[in-house]
PDB file of N, CA and C in Angstrom:
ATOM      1  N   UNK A   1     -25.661-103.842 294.997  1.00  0.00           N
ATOM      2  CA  UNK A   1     -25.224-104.979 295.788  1.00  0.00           C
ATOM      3  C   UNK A   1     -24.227-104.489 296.838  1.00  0.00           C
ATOM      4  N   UNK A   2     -24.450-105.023 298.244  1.00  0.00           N
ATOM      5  CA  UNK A   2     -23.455-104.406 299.172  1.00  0.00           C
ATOM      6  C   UNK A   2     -22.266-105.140 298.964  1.00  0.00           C
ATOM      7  N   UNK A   3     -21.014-104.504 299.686  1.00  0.00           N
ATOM      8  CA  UNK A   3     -19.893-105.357 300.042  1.00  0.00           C
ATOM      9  C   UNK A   3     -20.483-106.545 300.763  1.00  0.00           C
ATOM     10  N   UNK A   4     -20.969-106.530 301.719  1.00  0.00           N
ATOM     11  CA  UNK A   4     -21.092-107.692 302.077  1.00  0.00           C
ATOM     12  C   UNK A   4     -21.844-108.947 301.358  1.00  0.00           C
ATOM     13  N   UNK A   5     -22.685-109.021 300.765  1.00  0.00           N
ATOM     14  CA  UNK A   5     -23.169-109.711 299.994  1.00  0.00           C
ATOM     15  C   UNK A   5     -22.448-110.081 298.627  1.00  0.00           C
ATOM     16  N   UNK A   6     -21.194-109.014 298.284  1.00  0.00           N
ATOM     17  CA  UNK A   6     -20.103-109.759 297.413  1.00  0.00           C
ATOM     18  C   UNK A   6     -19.223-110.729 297.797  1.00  0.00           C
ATOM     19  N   UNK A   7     -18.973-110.649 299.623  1.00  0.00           N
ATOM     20  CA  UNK A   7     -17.661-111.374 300.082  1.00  0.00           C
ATOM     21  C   UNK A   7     -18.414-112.128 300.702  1.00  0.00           C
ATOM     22  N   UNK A   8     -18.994-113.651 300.441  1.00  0.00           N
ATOM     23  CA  UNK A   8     -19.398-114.192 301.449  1.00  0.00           C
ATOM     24  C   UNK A   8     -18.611-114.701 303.183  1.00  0.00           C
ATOM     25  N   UNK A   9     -17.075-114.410 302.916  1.00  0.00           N
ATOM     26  CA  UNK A   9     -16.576-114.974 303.991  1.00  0.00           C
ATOM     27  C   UNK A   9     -16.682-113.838 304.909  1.00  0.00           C
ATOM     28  N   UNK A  10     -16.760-112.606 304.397  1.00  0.00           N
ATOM     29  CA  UNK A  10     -16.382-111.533 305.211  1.00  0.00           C
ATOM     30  C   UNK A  10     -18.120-111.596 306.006  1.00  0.00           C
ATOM     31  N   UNK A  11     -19.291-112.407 305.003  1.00  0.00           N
ATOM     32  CA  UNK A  11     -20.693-111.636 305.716  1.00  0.00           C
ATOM     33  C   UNK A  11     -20.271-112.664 306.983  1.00  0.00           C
ATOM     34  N   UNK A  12     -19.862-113.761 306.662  1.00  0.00           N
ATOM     35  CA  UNK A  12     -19.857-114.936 307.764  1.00  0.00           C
ATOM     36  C   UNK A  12     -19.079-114.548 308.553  1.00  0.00           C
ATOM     37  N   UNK A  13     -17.748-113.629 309.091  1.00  0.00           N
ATOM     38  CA  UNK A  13     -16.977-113.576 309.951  1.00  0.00           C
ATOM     39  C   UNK A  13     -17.584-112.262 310.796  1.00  0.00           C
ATOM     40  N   UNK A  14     -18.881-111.382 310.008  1.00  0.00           N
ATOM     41  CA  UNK A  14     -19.748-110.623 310.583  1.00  0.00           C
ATOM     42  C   UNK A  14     -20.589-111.449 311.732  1.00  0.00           C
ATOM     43  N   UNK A  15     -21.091-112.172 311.147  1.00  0.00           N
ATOM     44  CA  UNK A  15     -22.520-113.136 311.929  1.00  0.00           C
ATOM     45  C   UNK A  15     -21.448-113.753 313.197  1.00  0.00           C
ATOM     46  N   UNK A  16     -20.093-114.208 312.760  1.00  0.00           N
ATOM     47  CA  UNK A  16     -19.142-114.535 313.783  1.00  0.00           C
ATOM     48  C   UNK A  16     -18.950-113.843 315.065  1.00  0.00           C
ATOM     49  N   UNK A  17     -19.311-112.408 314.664  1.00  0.00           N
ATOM     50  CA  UNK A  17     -18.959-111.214 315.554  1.00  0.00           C
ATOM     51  C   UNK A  17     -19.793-111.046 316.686  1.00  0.00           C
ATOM     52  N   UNK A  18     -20.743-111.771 316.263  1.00  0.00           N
ATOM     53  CA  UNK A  18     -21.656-111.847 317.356  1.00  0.00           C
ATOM     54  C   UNK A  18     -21.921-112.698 318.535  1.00  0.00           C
ATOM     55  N   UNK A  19     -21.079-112.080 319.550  1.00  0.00           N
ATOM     56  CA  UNK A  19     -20.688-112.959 320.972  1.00  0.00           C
ATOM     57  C   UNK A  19     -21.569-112.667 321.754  1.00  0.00           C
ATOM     58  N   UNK A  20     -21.294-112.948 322.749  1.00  0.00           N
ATOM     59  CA  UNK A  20     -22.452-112.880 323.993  1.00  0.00           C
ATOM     60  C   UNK A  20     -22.221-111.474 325.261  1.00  0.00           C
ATOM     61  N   UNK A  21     -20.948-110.495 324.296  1.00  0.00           N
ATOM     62  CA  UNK A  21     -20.802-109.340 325.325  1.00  0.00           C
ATOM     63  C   UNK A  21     -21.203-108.523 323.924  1.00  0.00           C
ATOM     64  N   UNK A  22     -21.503-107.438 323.845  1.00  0.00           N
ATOM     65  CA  UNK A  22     -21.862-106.083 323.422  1.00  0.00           C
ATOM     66  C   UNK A  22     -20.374-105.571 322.914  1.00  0.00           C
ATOM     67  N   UNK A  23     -19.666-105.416 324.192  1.00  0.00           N
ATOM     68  CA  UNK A  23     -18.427-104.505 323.943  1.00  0.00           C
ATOM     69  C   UNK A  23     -17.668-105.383 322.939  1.00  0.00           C
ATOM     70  N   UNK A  24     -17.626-106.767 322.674  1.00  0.00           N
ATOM     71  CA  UNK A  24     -16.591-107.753 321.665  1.00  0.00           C
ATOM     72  C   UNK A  24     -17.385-107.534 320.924  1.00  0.00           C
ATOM     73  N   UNK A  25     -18.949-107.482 320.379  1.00  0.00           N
ATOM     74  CA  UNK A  25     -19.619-107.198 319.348  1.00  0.00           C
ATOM     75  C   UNK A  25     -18.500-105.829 318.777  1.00  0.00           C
ATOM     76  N   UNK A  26     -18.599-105.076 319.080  1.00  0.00           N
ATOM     77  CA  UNK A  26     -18.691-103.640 318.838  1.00  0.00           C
ATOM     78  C   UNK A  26     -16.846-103.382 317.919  1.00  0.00           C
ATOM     79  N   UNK A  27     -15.832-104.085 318.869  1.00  0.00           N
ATOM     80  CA  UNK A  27     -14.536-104.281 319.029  1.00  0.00           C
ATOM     81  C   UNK A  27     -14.354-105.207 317.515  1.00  0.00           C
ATOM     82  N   UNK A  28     -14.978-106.001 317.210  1.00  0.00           N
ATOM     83  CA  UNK A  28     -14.634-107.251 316.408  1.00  0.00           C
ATOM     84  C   UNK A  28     -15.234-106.378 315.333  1.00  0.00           C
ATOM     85  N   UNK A  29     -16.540-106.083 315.387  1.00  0.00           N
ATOM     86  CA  UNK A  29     -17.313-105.294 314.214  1.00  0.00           C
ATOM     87  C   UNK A  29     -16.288-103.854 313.143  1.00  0.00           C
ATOM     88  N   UNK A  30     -16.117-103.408 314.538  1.00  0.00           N
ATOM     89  CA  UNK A  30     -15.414-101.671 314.167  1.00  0.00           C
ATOM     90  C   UNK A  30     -13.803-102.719 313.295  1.00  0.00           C
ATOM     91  N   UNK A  31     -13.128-103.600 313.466  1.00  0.00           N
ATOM     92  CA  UNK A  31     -12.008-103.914 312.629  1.00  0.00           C
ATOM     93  C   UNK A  31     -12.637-104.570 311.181  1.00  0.00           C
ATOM     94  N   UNK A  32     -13.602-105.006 311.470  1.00  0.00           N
ATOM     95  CA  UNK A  32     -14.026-105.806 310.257  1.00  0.00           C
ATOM     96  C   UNK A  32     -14.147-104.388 309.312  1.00  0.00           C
ATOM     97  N   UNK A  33     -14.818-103.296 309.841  1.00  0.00           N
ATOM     98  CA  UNK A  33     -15.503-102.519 308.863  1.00  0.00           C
ATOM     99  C   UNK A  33     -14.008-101.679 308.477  1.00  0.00           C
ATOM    100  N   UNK A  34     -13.227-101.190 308.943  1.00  0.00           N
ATOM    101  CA  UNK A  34     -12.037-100.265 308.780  1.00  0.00           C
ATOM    102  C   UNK A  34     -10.814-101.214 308.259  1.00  0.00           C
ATOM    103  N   UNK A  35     -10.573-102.247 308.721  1.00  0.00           N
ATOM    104  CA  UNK A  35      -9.234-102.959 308.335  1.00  0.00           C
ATOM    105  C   UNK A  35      -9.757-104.294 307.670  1.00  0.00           C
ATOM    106  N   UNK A  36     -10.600-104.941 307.622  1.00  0.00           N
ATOM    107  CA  UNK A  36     -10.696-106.192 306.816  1.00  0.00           C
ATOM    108  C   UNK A  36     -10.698-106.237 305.295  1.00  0.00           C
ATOM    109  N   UNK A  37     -10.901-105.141 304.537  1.00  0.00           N
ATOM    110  CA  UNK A  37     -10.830-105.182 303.190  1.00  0.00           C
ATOM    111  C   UNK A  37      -9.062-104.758 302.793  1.00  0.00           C
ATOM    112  N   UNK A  38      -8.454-104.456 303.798  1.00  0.00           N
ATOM    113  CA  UNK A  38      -6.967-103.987 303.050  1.00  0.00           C
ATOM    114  C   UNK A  38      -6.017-105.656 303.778  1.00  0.00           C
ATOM    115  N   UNK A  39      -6.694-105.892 304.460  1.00  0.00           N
ATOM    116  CA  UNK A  39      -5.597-107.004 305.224  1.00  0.00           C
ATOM    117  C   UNK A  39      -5.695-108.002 303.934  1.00  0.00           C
ATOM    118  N   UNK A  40      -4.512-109.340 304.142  1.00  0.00           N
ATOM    119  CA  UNK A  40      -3.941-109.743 303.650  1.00  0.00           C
ATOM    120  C   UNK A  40      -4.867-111.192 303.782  1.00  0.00           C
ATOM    121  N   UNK A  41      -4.760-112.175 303.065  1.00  0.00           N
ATOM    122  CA  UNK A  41      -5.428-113.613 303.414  1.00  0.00           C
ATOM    123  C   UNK A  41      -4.925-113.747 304.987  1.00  0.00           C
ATOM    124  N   UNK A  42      -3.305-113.693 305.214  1.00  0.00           N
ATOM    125  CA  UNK A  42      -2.771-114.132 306.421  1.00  0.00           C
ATOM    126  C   UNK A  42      -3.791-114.009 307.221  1.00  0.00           C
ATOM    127  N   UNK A  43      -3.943-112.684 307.463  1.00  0.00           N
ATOM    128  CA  UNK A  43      -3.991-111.722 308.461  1.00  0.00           C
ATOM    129  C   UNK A  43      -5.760-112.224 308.888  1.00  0.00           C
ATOM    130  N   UNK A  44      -6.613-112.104 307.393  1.00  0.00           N
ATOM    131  CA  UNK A  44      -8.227-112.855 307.921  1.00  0.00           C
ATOM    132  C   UNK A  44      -8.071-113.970 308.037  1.00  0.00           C
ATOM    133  N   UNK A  45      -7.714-114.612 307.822  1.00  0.00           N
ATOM    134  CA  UNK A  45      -7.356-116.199 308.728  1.00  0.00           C
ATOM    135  C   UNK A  45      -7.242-116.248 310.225  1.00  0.00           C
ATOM    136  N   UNK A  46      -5.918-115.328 310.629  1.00  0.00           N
ATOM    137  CA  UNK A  46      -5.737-114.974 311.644  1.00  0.00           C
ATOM    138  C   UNK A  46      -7.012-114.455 312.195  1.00  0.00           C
ATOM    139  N   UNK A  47      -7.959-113.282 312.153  1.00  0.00           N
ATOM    140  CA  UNK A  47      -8.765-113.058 312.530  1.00  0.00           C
ATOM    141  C   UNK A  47      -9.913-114.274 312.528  1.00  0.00           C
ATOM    142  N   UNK A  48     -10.052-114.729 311.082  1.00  0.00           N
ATOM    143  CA  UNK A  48     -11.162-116.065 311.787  1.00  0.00           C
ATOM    144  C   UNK A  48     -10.593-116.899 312.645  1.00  0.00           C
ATOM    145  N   UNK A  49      -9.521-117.315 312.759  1.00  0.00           N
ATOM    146  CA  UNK A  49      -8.992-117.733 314.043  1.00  0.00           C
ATOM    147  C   UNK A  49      -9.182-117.292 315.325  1.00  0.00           C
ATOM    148  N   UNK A  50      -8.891-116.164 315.343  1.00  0.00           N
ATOM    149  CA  UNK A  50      -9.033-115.830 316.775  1.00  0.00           C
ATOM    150  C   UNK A  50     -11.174-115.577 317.169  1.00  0.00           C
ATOM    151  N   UNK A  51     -11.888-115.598 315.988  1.00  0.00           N
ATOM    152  CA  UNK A  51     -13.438-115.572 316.374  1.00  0.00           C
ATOM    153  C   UNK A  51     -13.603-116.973 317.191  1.00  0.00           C
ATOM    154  N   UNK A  52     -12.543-117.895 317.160  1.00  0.00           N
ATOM    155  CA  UNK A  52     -12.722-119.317 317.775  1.00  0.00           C
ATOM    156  C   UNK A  52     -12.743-119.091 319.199  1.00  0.00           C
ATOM    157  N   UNK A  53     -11.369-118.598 319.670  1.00  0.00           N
ATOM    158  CA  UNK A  53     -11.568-118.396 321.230  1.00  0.00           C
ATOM    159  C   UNK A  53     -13.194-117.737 322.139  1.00  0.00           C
ATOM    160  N   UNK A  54     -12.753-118.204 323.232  1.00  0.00           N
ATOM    161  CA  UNK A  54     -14.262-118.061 323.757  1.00  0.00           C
ATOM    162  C   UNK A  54     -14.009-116.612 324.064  1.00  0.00           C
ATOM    163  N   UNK A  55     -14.940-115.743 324.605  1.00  0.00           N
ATOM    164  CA  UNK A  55     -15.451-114.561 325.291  1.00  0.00           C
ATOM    165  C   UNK A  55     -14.900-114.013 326.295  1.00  0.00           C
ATOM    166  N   UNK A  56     -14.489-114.750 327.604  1.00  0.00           N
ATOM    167  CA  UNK A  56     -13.371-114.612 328.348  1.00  0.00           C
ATOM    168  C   UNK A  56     -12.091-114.288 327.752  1.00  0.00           C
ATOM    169  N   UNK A  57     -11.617-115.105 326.967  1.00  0.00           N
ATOM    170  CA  UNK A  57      -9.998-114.637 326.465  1.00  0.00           C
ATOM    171  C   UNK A  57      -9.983-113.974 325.542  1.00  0.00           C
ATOM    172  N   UNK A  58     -10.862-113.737 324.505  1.00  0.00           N
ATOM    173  CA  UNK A  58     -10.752-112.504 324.166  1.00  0.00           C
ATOM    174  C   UNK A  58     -11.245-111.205 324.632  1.00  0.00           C
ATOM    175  N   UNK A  59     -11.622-110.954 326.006  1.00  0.00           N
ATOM    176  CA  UNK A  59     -11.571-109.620 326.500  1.00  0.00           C
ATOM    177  C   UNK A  59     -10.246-110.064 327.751  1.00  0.00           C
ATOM    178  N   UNK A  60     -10.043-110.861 327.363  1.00  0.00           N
ATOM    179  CA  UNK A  60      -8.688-110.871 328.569  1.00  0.00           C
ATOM    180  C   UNK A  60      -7.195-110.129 327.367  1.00  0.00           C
ATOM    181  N   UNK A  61      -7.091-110.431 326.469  1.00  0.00           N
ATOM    182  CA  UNK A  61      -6.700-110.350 325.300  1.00  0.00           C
ATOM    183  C   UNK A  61      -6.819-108.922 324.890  1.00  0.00           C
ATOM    184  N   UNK A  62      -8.157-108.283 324.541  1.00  0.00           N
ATOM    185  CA  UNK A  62      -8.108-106.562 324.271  1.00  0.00           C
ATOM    186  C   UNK A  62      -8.368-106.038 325.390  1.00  0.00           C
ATOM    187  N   UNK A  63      -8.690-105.994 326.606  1.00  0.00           N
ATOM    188  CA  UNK A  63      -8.204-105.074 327.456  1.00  0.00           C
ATOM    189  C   UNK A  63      -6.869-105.015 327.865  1.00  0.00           C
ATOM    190  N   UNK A  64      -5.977-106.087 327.165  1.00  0.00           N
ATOM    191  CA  UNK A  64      -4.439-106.086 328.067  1.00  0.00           C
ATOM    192  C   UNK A  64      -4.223-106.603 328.719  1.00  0.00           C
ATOM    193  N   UNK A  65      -5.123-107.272 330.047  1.00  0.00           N
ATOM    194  CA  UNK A  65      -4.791-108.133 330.556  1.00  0.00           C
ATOM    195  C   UNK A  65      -3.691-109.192 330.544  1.00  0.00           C
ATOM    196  N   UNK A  66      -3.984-109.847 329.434  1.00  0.00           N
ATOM    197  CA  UNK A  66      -3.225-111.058 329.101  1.00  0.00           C
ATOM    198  C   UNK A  66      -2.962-110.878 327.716  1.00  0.00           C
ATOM    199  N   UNK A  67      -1.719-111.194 327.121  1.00  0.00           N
ATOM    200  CA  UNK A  67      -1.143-111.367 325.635  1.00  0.00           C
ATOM    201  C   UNK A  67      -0.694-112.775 325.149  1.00  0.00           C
ATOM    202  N   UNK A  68      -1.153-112.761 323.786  1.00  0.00           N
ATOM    203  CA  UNK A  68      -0.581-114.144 323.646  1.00  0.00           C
ATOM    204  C   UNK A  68       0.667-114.271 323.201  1.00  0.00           C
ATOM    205  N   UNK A  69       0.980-115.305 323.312  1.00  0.00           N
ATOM    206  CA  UNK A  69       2.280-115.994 323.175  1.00  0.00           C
ATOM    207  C   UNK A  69       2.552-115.844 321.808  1.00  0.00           C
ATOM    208  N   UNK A  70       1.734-116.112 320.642  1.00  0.00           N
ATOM    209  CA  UNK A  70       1.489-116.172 319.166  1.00  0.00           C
ATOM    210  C   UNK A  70       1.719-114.596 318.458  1.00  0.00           C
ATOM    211  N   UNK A  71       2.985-113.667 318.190  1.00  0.00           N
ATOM    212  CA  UNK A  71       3.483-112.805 317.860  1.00  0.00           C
ATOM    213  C   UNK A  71       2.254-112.442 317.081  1.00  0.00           C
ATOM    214  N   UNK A  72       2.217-112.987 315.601  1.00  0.00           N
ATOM    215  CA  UNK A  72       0.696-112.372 314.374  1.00  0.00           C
ATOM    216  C   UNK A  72      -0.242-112.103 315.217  1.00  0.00           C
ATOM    217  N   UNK A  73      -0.998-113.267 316.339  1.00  0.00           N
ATOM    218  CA  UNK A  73      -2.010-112.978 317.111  1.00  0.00           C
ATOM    219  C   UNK A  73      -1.778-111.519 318.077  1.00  0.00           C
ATOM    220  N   UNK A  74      -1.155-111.629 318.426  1.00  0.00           N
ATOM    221  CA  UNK A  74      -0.552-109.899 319.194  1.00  0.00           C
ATOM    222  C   UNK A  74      -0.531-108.970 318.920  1.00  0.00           C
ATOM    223  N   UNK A  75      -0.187-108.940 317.019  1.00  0.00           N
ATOM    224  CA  UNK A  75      -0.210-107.765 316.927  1.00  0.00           C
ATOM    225  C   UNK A  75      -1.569-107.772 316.064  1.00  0.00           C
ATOM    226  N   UNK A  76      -2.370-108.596 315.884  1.00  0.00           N
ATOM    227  CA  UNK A  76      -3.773-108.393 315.463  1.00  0.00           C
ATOM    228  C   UNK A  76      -4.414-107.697 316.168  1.00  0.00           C
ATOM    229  N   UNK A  77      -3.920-108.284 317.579  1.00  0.00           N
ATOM    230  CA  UNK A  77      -5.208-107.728 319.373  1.00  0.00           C
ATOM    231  C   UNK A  77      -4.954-106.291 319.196  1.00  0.00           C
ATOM    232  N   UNK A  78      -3.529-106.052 318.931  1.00  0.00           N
ATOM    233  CA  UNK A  78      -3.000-104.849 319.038  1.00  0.00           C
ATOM    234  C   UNK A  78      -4.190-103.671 318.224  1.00  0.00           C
ATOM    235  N   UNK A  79      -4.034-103.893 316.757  1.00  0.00           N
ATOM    236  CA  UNK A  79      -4.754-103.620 315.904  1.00  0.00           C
ATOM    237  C   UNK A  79      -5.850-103.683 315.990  1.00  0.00           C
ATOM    238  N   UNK A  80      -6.532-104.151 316.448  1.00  0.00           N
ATOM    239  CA  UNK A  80      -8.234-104.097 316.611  1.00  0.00           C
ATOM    240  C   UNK A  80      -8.314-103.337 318.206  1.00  0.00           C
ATOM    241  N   UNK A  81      -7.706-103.453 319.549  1.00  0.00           N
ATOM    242  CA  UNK A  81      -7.436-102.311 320.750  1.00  0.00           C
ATOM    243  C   UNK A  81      -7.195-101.073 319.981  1.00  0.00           C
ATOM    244  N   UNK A  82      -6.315-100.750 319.085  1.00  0.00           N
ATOM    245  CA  UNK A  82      -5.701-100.079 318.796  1.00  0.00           C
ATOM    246  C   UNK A  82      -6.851 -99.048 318.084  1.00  0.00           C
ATOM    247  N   UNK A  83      -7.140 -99.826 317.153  1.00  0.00           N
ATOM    248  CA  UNK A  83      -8.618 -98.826 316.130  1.00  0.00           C
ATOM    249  C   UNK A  83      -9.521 -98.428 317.243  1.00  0.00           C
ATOM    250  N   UNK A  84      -9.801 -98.848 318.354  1.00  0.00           N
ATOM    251  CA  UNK A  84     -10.630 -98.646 319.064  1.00  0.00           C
ATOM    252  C   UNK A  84     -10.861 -97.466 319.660  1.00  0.00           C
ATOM    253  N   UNK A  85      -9.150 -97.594 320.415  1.00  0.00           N
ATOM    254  CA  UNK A  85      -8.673 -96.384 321.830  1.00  0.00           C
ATOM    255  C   UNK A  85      -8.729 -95.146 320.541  1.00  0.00           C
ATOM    256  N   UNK A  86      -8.732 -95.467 319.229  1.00  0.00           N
ATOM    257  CA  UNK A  86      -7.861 -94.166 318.834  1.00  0.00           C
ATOM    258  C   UNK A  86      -9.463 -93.682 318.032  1.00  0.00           C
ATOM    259  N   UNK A  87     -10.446 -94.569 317.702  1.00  0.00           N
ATOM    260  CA  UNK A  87     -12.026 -93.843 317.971  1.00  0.00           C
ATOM    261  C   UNK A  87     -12.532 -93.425 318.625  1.00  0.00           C
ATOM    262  N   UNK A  88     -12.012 -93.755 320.153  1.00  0.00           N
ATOM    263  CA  UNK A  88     -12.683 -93.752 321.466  1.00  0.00           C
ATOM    264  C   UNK A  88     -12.290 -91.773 321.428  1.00  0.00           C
ATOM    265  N   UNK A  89     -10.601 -91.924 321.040  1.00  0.00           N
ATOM    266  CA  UNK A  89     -10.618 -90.437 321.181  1.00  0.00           C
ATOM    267  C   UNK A  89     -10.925 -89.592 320.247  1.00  0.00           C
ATOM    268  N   UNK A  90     -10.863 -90.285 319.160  1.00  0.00           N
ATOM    269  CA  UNK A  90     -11.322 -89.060 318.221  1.00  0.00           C
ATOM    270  C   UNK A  90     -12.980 -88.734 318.284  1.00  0.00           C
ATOM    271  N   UNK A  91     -13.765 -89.620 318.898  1.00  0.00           N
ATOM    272  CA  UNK A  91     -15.140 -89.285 319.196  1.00  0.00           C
ATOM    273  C   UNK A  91     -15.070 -88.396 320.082  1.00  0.00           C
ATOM    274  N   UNK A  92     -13.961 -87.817 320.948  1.00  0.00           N
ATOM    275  CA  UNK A  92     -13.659 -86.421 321.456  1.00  0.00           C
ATOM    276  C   UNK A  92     -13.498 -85.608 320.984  1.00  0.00           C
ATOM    277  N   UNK A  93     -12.881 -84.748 322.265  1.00  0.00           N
ATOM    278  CA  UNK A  93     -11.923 -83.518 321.364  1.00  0.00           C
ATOM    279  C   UNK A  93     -10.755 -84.282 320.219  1.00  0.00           C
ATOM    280  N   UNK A  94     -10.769 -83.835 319.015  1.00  0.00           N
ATOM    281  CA  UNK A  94      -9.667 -84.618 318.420  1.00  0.00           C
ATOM    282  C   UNK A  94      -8.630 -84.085 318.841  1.00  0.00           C
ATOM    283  N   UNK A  95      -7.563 -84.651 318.751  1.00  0.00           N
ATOM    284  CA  UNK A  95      -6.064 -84.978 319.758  1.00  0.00           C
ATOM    285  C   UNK A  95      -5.937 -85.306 321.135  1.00  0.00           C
ATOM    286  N   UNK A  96      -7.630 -84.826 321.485  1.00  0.00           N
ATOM    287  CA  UNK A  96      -7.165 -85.255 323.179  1.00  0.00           C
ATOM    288  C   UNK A  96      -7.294 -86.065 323.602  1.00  0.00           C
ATOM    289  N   UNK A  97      -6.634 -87.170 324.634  1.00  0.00           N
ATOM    290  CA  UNK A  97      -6.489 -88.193 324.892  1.00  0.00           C
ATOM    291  C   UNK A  97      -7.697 -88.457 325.860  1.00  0.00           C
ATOM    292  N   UNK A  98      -7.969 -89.688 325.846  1.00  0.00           N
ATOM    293  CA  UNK A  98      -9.467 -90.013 326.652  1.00  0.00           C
ATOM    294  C   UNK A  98      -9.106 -90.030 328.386  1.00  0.00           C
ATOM    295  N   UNK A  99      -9.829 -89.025 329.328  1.00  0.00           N
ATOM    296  CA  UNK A  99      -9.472 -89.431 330.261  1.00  0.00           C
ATOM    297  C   UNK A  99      -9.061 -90.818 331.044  1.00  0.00           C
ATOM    298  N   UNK A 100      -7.978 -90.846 331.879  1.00  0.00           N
ATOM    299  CA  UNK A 100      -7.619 -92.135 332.979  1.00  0.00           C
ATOM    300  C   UNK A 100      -8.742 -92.328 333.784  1.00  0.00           C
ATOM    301  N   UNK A 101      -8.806 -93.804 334.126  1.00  0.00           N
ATOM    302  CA  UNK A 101     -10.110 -94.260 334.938  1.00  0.00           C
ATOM    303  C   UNK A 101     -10.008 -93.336 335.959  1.00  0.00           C
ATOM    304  N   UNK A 102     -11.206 -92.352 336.526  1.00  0.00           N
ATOM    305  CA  UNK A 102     -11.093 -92.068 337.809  1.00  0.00           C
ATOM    306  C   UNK A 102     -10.920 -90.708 337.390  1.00  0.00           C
ATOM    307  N   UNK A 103      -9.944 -90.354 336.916  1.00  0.00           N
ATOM    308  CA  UNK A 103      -9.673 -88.536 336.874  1.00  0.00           C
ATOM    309  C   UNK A 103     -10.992 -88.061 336.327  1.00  0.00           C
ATOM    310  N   UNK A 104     -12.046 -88.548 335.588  1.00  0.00           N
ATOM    311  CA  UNK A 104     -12.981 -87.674 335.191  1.00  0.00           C
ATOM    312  C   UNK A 104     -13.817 -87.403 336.748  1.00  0.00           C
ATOM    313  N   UNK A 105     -13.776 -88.602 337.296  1.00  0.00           N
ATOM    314  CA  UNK A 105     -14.725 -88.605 338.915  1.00  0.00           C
ATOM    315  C   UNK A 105     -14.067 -86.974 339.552  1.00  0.00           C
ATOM    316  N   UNK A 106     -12.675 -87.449 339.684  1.00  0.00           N
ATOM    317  CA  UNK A 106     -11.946 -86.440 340.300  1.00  0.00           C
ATOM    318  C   UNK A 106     -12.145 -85.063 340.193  1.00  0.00           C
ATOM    319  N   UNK A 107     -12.008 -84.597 339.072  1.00  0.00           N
ATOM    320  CA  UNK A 107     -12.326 -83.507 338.401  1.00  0.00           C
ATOM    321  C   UNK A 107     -13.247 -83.057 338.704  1.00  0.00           C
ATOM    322  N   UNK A 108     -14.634 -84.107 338.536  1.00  0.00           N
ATOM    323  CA  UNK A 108     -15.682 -83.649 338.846  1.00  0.00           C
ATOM    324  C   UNK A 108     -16.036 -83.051 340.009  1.00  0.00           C
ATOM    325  N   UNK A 109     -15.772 -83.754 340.820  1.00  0.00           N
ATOM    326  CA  UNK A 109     -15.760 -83.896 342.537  1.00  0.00           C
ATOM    327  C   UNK A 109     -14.841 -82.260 342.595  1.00  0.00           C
ATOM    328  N   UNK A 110     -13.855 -82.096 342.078  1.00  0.00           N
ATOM    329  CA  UNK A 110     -13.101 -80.746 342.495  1.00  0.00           C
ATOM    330  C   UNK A 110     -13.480 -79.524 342.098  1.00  0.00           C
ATOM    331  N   UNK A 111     -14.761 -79.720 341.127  1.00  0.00           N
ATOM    332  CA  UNK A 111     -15.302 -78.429 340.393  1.00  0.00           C
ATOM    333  C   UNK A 111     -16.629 -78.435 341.445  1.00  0.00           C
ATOM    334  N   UNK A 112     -16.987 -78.613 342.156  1.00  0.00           N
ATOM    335  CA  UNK A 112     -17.973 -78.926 342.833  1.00  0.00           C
ATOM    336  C   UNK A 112     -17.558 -78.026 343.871  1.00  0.00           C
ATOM    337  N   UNK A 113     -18.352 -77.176 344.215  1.00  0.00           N
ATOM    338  CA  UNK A 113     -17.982 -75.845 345.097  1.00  0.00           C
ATOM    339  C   UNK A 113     -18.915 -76.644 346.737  1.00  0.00           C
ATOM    340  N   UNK A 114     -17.940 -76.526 347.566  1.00  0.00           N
ATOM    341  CA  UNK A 114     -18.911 -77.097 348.648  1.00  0.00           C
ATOM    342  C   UNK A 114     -19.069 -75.347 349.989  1.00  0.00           C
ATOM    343  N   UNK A 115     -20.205 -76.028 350.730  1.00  0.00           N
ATOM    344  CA  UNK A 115     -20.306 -74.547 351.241  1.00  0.00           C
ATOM    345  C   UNK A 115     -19.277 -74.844 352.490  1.00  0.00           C
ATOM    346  N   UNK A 116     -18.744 -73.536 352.969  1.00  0.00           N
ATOM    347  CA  UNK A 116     -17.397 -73.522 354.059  1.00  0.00           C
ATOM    348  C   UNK A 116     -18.406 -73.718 355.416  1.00  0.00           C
ATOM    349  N   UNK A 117     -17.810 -74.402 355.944  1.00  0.00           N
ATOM    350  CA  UNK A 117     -18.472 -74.782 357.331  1.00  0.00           C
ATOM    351  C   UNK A 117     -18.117 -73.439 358.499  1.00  0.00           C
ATOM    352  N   UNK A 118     -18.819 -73.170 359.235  1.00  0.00           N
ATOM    353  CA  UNK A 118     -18.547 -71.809 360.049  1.00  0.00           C
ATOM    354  C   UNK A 118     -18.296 -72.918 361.546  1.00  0.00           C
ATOM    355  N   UNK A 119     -17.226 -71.990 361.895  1.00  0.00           N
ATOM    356  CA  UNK A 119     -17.183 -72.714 363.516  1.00  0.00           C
ATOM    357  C   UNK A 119     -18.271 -72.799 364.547  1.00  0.00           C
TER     358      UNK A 119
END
C-alpha cells in the first residue's frame, strides 16, 4: 500500500496540486513529497490553504514578487521557493550556485571566438 493511499488528505492536496501552470504543478508537488510528512497539522492546513489562492498569486508569491502580509504564510512560500532554488542547484554542480538570469547568455556569447576584421 502506498503512502498515498494511507493519507487520504495528503492524496487530495496532491490532485489539489494540479493548477493550470506546469511550473506550480512541479513547486507544490516537490514540497508535498520532501516536507509534508514531517510538518505539523498547522503547517498542512496552512498549505491547504494556500492551494485556495488562484494561479496568479501564487506565482506572484514564489517568485518573490509579492509577499504576504500573513507571517506562517511567508514562511511556508519561503519553504516551498526555498526546496526548490536549493534542487535547482543541487541538480548541478553540487555547491554551485545556479547561474543569474543572463550571465549564462553572457558567458556564452564571450567564449565564442569571433574572426578579427582586417582593415
Amino acid at each position: 500500500m502506498t503512502a498515498s493511499a494511507r493519507d487520504p488528505e495528503r492524496s487530495r492536496l496532491i490532485w489539489r496540486c494540479r493548477r493550470g501552470m506546469k511550473e506550480l504543478d512541479l513547486l507544490l508537488l516537490r514540497w508535498i513529497e520532501s516536507d509534508y510528512a514531517a510538518a505539523g497539522p498547522e503547517r498542512r492546513a496552512l498549505f491547504a490553504a494556500l492551494l485556495e489562492l488562484p494561479d496568479p498569486q501564487l506565482v506572484r508569491y514564489l517568485t518573490g514578487a509579492e509577499r504576504p502580509e500573513h507571517e506562517p504564510l511567508a514562511a511556508l512560500i519561503e519553504a516551498i521557493a526555498g526546496s526548490t532554488r536549493m534542487g535547482i542547484m543541487s541538480a548541478r554542480n553540487p555547491g554551485t550556485p545556479a547561474p543569474v538570469r543572463g550571465q549564462r547568455e553572457r558567458a556564452r556569447k564571450s567564449a565564442v571566438k569571433r574572426p578579427r576584421q582586417l582593415p
